[in-house]
C-alpha atoms as a PDB file:
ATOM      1  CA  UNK A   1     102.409 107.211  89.921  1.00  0.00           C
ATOM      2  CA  UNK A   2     100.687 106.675  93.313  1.00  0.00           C
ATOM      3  CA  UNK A   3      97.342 104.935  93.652  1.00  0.00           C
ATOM      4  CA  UNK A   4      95.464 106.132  96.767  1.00  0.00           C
ATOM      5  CA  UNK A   5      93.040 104.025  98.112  1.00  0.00           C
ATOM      6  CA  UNK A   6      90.615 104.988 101.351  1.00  0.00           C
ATOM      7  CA  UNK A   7      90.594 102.243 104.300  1.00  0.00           C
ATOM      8  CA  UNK A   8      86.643 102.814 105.055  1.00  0.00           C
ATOM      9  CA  UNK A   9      86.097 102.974 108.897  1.00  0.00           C
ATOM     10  CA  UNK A  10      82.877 103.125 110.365  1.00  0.00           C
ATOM     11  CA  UNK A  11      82.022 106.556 112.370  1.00  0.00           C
ATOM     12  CA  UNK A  12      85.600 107.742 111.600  1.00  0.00           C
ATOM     13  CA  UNK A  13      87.466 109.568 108.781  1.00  0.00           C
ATOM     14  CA  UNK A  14      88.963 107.015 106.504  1.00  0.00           C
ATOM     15  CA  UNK A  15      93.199 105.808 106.050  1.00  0.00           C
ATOM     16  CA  UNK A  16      94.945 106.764 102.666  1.00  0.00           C
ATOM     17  CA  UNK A  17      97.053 103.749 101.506  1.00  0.00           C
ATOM     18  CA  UNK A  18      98.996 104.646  98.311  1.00  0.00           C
ATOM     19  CA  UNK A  19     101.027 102.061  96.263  1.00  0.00           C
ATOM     20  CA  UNK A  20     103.300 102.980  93.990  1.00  0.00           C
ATOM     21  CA  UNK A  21     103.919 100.702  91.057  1.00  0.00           C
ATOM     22  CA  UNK A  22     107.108 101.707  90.376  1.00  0.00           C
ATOM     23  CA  UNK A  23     108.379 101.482  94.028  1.00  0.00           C
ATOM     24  CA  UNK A  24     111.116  98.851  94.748  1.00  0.00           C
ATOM     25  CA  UNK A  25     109.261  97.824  97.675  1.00  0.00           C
ATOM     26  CA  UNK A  26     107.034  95.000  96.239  1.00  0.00           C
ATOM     27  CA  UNK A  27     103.227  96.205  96.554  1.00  0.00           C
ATOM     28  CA  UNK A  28     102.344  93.351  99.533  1.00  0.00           C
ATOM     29  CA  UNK A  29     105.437  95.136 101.809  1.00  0.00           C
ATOM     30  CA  UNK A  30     104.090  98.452 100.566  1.00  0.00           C
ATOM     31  CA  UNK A  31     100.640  97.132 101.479  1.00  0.00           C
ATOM     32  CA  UNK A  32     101.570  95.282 104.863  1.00  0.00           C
ATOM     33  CA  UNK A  33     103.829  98.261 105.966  1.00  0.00           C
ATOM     34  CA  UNK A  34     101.014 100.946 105.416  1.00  0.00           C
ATOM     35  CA  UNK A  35      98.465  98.732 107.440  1.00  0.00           C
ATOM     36  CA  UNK A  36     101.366  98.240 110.261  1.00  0.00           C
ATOM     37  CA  UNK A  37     102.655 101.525 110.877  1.00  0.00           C
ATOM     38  CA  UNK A  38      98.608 102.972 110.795  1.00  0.00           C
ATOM     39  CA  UNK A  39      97.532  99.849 113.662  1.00  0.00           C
ATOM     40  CA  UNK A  40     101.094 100.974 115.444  1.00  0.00           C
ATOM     41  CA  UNK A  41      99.884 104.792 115.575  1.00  0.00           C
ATOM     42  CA  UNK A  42      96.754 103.979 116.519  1.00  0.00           C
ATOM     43  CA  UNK A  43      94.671 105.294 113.129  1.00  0.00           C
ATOM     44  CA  UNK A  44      93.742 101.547 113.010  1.00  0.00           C
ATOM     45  CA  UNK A  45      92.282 101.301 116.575  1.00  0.00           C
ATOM     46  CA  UNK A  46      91.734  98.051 117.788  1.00  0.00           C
ATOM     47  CA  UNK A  47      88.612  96.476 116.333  1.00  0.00           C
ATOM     48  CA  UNK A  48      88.843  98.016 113.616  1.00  0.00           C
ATOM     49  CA  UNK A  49      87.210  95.916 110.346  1.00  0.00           C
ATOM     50  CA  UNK A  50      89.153  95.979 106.985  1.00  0.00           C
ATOM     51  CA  UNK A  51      87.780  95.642 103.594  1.00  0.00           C
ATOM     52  CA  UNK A  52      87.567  91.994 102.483  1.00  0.00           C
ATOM     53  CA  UNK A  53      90.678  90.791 100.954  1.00  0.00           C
ATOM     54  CA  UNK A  54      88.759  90.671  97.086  1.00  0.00           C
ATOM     55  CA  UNK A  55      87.348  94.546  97.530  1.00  0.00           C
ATOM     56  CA  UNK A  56      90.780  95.673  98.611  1.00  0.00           C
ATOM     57  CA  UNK A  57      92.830  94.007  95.973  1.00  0.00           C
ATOM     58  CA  UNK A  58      90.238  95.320  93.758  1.00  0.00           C
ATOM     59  CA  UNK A  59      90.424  98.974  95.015  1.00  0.00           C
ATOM     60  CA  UNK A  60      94.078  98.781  95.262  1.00  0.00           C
ATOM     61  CA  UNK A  61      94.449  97.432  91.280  1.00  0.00           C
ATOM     62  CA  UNK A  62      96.364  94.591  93.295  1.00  0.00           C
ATOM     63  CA  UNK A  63      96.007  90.970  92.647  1.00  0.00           C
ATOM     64  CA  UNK A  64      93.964  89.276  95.681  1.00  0.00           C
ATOM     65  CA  UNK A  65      97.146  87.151  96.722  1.00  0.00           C
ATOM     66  CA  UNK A  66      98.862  90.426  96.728  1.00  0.00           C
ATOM     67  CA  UNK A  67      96.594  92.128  99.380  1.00  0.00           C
ATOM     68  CA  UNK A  68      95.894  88.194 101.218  1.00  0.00           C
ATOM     69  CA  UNK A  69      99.698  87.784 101.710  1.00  0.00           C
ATOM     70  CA  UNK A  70      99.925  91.298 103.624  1.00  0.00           C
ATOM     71  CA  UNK A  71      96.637  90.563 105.739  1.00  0.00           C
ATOM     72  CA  UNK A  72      98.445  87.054 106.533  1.00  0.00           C
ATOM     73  CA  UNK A  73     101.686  88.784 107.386  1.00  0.00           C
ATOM     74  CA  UNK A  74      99.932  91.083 109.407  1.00  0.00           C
ATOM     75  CA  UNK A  75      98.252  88.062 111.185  1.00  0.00           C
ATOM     76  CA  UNK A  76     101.207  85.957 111.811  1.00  0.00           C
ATOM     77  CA  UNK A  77     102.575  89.427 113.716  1.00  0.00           C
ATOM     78  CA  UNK A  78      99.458  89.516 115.709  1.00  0.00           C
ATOM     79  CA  UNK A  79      98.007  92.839 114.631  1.00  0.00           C
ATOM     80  CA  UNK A  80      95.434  91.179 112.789  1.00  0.00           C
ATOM     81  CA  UNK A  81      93.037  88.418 113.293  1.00  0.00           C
ATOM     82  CA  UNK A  82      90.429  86.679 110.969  1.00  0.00           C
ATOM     83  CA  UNK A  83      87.217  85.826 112.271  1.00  0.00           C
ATOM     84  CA  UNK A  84      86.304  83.963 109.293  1.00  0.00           C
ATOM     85  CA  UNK A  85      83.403  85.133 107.396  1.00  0.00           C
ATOM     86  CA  UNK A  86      82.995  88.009 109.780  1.00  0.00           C
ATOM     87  CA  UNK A  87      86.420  89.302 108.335  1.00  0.00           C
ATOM     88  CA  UNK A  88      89.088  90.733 109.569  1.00  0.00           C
ATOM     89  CA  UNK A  89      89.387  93.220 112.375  1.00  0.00           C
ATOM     90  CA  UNK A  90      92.734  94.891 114.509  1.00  0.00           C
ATOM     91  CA  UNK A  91      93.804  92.256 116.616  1.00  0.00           C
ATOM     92  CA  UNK A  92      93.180  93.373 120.627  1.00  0.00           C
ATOM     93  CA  UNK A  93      96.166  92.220 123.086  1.00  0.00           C
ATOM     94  CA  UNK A  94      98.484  94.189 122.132  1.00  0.00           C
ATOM     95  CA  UNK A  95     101.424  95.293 124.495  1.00  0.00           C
ATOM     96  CA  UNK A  96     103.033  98.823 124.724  1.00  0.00           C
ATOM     97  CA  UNK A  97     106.333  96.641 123.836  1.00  0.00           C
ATOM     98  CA  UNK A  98     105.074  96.055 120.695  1.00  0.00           C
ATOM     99  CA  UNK A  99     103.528  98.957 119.649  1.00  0.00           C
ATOM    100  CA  UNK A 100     106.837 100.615 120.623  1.00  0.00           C
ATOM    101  CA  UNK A 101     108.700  98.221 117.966  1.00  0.00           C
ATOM    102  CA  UNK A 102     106.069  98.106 115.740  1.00  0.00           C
ATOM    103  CA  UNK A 103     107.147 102.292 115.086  1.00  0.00           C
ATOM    104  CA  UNK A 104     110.856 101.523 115.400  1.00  0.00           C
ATOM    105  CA  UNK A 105     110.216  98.889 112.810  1.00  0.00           C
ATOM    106  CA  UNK A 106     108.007 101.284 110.722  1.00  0.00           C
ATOM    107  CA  UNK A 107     110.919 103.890 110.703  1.00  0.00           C
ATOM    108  CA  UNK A 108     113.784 101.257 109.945  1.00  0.00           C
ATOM    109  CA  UNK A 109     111.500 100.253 106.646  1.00  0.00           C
ATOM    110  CA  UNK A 110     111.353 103.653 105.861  1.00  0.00           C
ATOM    111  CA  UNK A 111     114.965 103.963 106.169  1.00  0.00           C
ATOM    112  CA  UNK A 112     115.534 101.048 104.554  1.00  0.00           C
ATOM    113  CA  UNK A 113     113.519 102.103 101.145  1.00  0.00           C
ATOM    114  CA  UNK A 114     114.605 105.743 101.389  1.00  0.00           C
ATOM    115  CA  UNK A 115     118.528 104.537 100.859  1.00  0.00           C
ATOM    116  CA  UNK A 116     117.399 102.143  98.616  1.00  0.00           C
ATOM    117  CA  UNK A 117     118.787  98.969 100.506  1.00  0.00           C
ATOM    118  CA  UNK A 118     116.139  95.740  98.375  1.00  0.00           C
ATOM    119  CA  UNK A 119     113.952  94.339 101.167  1.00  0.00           C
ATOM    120  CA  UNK A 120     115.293  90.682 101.562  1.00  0.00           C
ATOM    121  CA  UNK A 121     118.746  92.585 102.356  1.00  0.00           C
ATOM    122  CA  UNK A 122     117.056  94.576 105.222  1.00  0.00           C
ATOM    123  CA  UNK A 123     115.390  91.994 106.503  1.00  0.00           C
ATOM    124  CA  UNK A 124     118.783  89.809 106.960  1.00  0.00           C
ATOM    125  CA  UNK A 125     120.507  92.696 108.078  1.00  0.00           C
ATOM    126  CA  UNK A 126     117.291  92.623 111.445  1.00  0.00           C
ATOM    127  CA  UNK A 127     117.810  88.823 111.594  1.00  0.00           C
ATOM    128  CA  UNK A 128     121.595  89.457 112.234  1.00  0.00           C
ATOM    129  CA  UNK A 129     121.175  92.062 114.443  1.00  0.00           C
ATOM    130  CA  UNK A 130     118.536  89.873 116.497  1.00  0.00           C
ATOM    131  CA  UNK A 131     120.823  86.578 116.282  1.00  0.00           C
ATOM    132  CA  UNK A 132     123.903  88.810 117.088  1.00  0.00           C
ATOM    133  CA  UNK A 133     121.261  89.994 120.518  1.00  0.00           C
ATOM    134  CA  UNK A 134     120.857  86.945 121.690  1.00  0.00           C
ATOM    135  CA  UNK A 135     122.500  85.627 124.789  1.00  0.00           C
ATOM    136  CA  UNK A 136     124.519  82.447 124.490  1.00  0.00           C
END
């Protein structure tokens, strides 16, 4: 059974995130990847604020690690960024490079959990094919 849970935007409609609970995808991918493929689209615009890390875990049913691991994730990819207590907003910056791989990566996730391929085991397979890219 799928949970949906409303990303609350200010002036706009709001984003459905649904995790499923008996998904192989672990609920932090299923979190992360929802929040990733929405900034990559553009239904996250850029400056966009998202719930605290607490009130989403809490909306979600998730455990606050759960929901903080995504957020960091999302961070370390630069489509987030923290502004401490003001919380945490779409990062800015981005490049038409990398919203362009951002959707090829959305689609190769969905690919990935449609065939049923775990996610560790997709994610080597990328870091092959980007070591195997490489000149030298």
């Amino acid at each position: 059974m799928r949970k949906p849970v409303r990303v609350r935007r200010e002036g706009r409609a709001d984003v459905l995130i649904e995790i499923d609970p008996g998904s192989a995808v672990p609920p932090y991918e299923q979190v992360r990847g929802q929040l990733a493929a929405m900034i990559g689209d553009g239904r996250l615009a850029v400056g966009t604020r998202l719930p605290p890390v607490r009130q989403f875990a809490a909306e979600l049913g998730l455990a606050v690690n759960t929901v903080a691991r995504a957020y960091r994730e999302l961070e370390a990819a630069g489509l987030l960024e923290t502004r401490g207590r003001h919380g945490t907003y779409v990062a800015p910056g981005r490049d038409d490079a990398v919203d362009r791989l951002q959707r090829a990566a959305s689609r190769y996730a969905d690919e990935a959990v449609r065939l049923g391929v775990p996610a560790e085991r997709a994610l080597a397979l990328v870091r092959a094919a980007l070591d195997a890219a490489r000149p030298g």
